[in-house]
PDB file of N, CA and C in Angstrom:
ATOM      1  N   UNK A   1      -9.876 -46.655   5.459  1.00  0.00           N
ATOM      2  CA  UNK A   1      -9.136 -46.030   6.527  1.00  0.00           C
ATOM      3  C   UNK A   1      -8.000 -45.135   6.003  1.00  0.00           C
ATOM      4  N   UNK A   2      -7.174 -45.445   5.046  1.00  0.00           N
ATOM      5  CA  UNK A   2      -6.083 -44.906   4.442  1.00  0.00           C
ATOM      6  C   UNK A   2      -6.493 -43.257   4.196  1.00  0.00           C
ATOM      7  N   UNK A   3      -7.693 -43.440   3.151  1.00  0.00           N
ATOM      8  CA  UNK A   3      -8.530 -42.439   2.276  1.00  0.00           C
ATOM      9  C   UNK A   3      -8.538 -41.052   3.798  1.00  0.00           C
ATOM     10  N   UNK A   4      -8.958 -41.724   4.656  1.00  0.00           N
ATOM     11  CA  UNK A   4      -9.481 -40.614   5.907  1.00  0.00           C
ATOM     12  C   UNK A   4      -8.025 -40.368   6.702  1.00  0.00           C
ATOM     13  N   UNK A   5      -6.995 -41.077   6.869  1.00  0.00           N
ATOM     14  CA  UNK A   5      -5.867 -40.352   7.610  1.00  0.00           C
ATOM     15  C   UNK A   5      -5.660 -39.063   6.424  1.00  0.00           C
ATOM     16  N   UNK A   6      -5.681 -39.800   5.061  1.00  0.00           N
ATOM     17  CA  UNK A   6      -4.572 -39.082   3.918  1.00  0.00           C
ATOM     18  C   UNK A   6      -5.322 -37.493   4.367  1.00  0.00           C
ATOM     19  N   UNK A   7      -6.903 -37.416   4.550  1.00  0.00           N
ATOM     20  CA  UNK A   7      -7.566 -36.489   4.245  1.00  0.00           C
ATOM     21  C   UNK A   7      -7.544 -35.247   5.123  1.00  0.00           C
ATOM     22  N   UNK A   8      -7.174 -36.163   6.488  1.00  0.00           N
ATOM     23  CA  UNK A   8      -7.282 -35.550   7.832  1.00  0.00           C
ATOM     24  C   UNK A   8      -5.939 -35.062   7.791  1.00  0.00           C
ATOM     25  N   UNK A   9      -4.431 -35.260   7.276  1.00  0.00           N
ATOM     26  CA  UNK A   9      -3.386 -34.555   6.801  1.00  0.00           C
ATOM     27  C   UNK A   9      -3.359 -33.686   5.806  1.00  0.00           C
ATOM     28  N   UNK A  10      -3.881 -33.810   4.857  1.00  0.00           N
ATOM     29  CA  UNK A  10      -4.209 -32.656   3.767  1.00  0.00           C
ATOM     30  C   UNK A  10      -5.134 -31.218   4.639  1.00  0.00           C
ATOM     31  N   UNK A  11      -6.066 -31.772   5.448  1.00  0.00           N
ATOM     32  CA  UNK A  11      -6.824 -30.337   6.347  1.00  0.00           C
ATOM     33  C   UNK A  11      -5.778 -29.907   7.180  1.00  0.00           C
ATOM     34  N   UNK A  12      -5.051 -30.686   7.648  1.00  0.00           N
ATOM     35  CA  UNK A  12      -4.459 -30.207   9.146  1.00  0.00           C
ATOM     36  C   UNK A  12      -2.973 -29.385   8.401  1.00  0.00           C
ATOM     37  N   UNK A  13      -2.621 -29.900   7.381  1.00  0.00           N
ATOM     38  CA  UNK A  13      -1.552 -29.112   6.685  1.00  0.00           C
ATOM     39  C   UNK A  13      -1.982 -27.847   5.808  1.00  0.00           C
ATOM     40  N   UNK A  14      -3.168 -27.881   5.495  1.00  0.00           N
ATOM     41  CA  UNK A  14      -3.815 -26.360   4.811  1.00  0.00           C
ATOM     42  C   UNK A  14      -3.984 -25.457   5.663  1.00  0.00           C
ATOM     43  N   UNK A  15      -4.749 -25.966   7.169  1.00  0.00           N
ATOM     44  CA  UNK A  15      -5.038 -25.272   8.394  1.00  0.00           C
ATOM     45  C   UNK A  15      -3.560 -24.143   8.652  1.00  0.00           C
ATOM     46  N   UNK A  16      -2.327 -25.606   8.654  1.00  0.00           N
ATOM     47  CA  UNK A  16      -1.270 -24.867   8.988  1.00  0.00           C
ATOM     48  C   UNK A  16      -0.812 -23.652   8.095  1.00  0.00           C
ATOM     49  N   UNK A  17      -0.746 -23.700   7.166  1.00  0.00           N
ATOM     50  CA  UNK A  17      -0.855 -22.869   5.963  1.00  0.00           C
ATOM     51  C   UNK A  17      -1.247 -21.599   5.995  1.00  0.00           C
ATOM     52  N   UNK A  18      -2.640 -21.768   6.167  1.00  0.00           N
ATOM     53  CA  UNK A  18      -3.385 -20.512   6.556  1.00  0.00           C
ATOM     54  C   UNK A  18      -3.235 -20.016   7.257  1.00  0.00           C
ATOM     55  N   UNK A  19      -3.149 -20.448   8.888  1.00  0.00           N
ATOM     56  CA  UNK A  19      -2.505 -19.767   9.963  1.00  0.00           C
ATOM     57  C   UNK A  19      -1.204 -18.937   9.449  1.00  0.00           C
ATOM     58  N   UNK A  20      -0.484 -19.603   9.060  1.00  0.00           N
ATOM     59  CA  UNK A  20       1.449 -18.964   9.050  1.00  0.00           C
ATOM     60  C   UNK A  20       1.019 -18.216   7.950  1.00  0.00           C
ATOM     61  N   UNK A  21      -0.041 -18.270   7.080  1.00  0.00           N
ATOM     62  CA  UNK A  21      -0.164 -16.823   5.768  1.00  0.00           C
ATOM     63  C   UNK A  21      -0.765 -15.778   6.758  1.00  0.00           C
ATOM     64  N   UNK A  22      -1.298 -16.161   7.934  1.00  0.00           N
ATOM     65  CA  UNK A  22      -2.160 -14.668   8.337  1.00  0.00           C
ATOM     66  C   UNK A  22      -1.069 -14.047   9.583  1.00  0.00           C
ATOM     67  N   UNK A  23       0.270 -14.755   9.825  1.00  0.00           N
ATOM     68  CA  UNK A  23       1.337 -14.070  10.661  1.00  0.00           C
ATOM     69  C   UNK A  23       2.134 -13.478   9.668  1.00  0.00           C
ATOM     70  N   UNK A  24       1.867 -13.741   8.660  1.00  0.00           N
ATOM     71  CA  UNK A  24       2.614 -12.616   7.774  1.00  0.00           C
ATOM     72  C   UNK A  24       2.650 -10.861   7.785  1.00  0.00           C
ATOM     73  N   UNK A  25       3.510 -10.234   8.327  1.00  0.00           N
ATOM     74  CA  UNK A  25       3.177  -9.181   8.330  1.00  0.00           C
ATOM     75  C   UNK A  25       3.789  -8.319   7.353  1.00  0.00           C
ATOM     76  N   UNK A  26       2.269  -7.117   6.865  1.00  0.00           N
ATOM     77  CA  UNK A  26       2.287  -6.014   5.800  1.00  0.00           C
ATOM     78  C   UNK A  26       2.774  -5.181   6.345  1.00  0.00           C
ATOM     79  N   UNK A  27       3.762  -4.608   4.891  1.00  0.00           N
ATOM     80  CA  UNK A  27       3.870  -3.767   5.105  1.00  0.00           C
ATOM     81  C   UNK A  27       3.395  -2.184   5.228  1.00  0.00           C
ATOM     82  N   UNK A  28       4.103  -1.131   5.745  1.00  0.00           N
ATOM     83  CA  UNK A  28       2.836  -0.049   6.235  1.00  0.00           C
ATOM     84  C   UNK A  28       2.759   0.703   5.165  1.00  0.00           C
ATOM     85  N   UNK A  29       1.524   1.158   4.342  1.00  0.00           N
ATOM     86  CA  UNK A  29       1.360   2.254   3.291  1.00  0.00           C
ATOM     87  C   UNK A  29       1.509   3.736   3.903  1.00  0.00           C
ATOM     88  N   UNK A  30       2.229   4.494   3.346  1.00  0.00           N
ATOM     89  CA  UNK A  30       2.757   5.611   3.707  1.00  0.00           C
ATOM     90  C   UNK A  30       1.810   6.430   2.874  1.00  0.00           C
ATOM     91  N   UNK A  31       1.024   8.168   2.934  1.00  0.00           N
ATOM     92  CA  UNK A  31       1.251   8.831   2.363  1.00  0.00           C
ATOM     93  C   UNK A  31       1.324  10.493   2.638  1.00  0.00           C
ATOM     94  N   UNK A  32       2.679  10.940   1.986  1.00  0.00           N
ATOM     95  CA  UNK A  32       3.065  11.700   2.126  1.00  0.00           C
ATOM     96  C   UNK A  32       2.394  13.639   1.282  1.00  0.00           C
ATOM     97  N   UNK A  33       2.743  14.838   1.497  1.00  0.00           N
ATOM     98  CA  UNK A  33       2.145  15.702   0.866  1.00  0.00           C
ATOM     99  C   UNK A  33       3.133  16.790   1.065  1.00  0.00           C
ATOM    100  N   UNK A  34       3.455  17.914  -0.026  1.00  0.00           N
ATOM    101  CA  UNK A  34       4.297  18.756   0.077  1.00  0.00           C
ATOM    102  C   UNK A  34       3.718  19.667  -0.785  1.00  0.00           C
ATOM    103  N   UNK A  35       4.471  20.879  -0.805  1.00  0.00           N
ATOM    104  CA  UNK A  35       4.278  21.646  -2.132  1.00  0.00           C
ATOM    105  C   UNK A  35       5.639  22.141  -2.708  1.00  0.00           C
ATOM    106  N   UNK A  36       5.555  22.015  -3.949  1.00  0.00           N
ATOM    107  CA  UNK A  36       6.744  21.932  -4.603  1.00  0.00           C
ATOM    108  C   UNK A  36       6.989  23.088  -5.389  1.00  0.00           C
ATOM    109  N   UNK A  37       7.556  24.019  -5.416  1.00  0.00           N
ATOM    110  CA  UNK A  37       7.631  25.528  -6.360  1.00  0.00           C
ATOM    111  C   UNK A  37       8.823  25.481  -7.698  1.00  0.00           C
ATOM    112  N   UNK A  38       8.298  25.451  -9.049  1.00  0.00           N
ATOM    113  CA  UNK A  38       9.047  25.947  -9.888  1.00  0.00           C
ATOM    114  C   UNK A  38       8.443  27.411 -10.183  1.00  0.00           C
ATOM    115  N   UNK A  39      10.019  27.852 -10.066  1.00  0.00           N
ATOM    116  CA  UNK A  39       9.706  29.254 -10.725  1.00  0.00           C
ATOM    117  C   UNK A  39       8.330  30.053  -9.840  1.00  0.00           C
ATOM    118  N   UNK A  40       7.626  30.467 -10.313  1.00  0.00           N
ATOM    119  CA  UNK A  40       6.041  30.762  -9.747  1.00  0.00           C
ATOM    120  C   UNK A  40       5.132  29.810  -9.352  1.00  0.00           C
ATOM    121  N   UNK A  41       5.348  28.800  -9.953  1.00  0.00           N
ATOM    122  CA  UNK A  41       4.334  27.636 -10.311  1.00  0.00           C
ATOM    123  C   UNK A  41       4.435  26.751  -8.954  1.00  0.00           C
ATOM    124  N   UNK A  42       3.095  26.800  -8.230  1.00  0.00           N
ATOM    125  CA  UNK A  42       2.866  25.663  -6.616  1.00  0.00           C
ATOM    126  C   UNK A  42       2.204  24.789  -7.265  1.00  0.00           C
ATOM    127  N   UNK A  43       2.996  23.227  -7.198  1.00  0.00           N
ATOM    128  CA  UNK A  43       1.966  22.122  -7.595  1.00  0.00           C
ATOM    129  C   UNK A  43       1.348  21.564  -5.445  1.00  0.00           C
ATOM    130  N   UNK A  44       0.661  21.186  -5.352  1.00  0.00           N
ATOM    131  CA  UNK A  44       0.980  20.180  -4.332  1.00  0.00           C
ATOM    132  C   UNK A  44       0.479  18.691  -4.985  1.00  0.00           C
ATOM    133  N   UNK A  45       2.232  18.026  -4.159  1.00  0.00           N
ATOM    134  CA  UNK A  45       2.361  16.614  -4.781  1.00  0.00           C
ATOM    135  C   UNK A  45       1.912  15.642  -3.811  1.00  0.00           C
ATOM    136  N   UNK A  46       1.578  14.700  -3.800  1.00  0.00           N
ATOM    137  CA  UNK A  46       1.088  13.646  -2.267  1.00  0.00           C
ATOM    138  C   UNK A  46       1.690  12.364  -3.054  1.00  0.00           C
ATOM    139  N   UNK A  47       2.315  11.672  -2.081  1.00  0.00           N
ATOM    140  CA  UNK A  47       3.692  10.574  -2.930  1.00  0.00           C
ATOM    141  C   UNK A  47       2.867   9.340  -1.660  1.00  0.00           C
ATOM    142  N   UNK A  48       2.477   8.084  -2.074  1.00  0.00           N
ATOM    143  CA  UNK A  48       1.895   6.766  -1.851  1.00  0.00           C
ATOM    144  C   UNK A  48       3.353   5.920  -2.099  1.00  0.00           C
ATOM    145  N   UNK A  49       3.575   5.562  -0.456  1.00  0.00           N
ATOM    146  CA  UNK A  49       4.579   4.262  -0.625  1.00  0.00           C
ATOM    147  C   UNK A  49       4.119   3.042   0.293  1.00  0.00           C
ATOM    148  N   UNK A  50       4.473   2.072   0.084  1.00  0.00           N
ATOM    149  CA  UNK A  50       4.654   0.996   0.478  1.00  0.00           C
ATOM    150  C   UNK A  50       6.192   0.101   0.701  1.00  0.00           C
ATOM    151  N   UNK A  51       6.279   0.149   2.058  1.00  0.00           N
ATOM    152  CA  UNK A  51       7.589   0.133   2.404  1.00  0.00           C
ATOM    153  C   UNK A  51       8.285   0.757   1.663  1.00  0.00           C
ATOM    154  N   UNK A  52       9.528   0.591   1.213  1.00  0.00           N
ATOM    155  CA  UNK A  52      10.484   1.692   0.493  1.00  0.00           C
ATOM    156  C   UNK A  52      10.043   1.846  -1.158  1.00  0.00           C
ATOM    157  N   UNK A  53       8.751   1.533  -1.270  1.00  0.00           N
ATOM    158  CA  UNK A  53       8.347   1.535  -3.285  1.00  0.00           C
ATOM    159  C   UNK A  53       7.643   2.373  -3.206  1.00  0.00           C
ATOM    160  N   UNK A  54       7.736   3.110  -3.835  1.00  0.00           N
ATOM    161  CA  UNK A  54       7.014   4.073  -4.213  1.00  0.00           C
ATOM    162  C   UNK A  54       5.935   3.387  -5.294  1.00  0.00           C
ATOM    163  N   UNK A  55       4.421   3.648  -5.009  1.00  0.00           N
ATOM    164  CA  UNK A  55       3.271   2.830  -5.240  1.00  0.00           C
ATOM    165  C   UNK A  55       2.737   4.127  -6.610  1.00  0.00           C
ATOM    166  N   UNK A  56       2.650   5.420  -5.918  1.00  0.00           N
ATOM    167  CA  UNK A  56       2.061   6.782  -7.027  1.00  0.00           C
ATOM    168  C   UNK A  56       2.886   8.007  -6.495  1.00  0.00           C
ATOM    169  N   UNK A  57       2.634   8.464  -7.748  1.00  0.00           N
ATOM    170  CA  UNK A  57       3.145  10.118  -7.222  1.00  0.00           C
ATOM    171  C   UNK A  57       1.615  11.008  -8.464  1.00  0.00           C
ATOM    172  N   UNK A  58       1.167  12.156  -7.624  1.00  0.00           N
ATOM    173  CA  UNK A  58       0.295  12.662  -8.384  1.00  0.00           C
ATOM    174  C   UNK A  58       0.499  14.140  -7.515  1.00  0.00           C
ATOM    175  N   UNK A  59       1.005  15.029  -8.658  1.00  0.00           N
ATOM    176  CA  UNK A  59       0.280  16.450  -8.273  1.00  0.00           C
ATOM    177  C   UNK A  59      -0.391  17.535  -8.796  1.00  0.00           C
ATOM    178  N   UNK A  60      -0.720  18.721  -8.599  1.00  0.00           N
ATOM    179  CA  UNK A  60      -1.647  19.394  -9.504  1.00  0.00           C
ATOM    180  C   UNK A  60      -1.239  20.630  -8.881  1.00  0.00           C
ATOM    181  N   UNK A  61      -1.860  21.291  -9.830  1.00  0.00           N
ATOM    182  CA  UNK A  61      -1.213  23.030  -9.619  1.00  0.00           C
ATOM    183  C   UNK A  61      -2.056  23.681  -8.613  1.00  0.00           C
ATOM    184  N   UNK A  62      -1.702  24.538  -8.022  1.00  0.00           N
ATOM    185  CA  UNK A  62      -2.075  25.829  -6.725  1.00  0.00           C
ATOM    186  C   UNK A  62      -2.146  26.453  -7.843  1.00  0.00           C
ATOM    187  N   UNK A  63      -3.626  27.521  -7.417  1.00  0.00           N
ATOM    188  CA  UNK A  63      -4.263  28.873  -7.835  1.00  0.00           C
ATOM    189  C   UNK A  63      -3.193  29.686  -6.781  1.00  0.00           C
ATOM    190  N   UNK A  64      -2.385  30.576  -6.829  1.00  0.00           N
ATOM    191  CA  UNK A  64      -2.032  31.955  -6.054  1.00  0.00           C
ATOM    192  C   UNK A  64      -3.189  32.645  -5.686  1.00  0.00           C
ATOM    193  N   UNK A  65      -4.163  32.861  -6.580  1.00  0.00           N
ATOM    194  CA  UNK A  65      -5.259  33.633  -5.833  1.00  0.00           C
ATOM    195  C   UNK A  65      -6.124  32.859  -4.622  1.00  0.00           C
ATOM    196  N   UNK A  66      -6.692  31.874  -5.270  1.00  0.00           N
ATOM    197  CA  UNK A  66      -7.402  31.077  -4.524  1.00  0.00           C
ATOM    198  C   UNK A  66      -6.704  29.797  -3.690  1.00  0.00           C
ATOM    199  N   UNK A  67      -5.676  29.608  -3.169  1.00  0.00           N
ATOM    200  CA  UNK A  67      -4.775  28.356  -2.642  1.00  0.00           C
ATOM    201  C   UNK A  67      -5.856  26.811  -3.244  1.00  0.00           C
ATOM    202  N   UNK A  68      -6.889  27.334  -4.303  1.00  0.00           N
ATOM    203  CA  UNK A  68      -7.571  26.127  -4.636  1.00  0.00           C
ATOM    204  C   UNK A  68      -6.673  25.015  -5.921  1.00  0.00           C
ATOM    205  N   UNK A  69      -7.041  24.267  -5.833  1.00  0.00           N
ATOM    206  CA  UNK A  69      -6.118  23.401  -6.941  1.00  0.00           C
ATOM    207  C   UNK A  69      -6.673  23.328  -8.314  1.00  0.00           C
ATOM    208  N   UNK A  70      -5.933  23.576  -9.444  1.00  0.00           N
ATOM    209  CA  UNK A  70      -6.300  23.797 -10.323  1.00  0.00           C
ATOM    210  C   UNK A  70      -6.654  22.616 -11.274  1.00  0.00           C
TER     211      UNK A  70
END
């Protein structure tokens, strides 16, 4: 009898567990896009956050002729 309360508290306290891990709420992934000019040079940058962290930053150069990315 012992063996089956102990067991039936170990489920009912994991149950609880799991529930209160899935009211956890995420935070929102952001991502952002600009274009940034040195001199002549257009990169466009696109910046990935997660709440206030910044997760990536990646950009790449603008063609002037072609607005294609280089």
């Amino acid at each position: 009898m012992p063996i089956v309360v102990a067991s039936f508290a170990a489920l009912a306290v994991g149950y609880g567990l799991g529930e209160q891990a899935q009211l956890v709420e995420q935070e929102a992934q952001t991502v952002t896009q600009e274009v940034r000019h040195t001199g002549d040079v257009k990169r466009l940058c696109l910046t990935v956050k997660t709440g206030g962290r910044i997760d990536a930053i990646t950009c790449q150069v603008l063609d002037d002729m072609t607005g294609a990315l280089s």
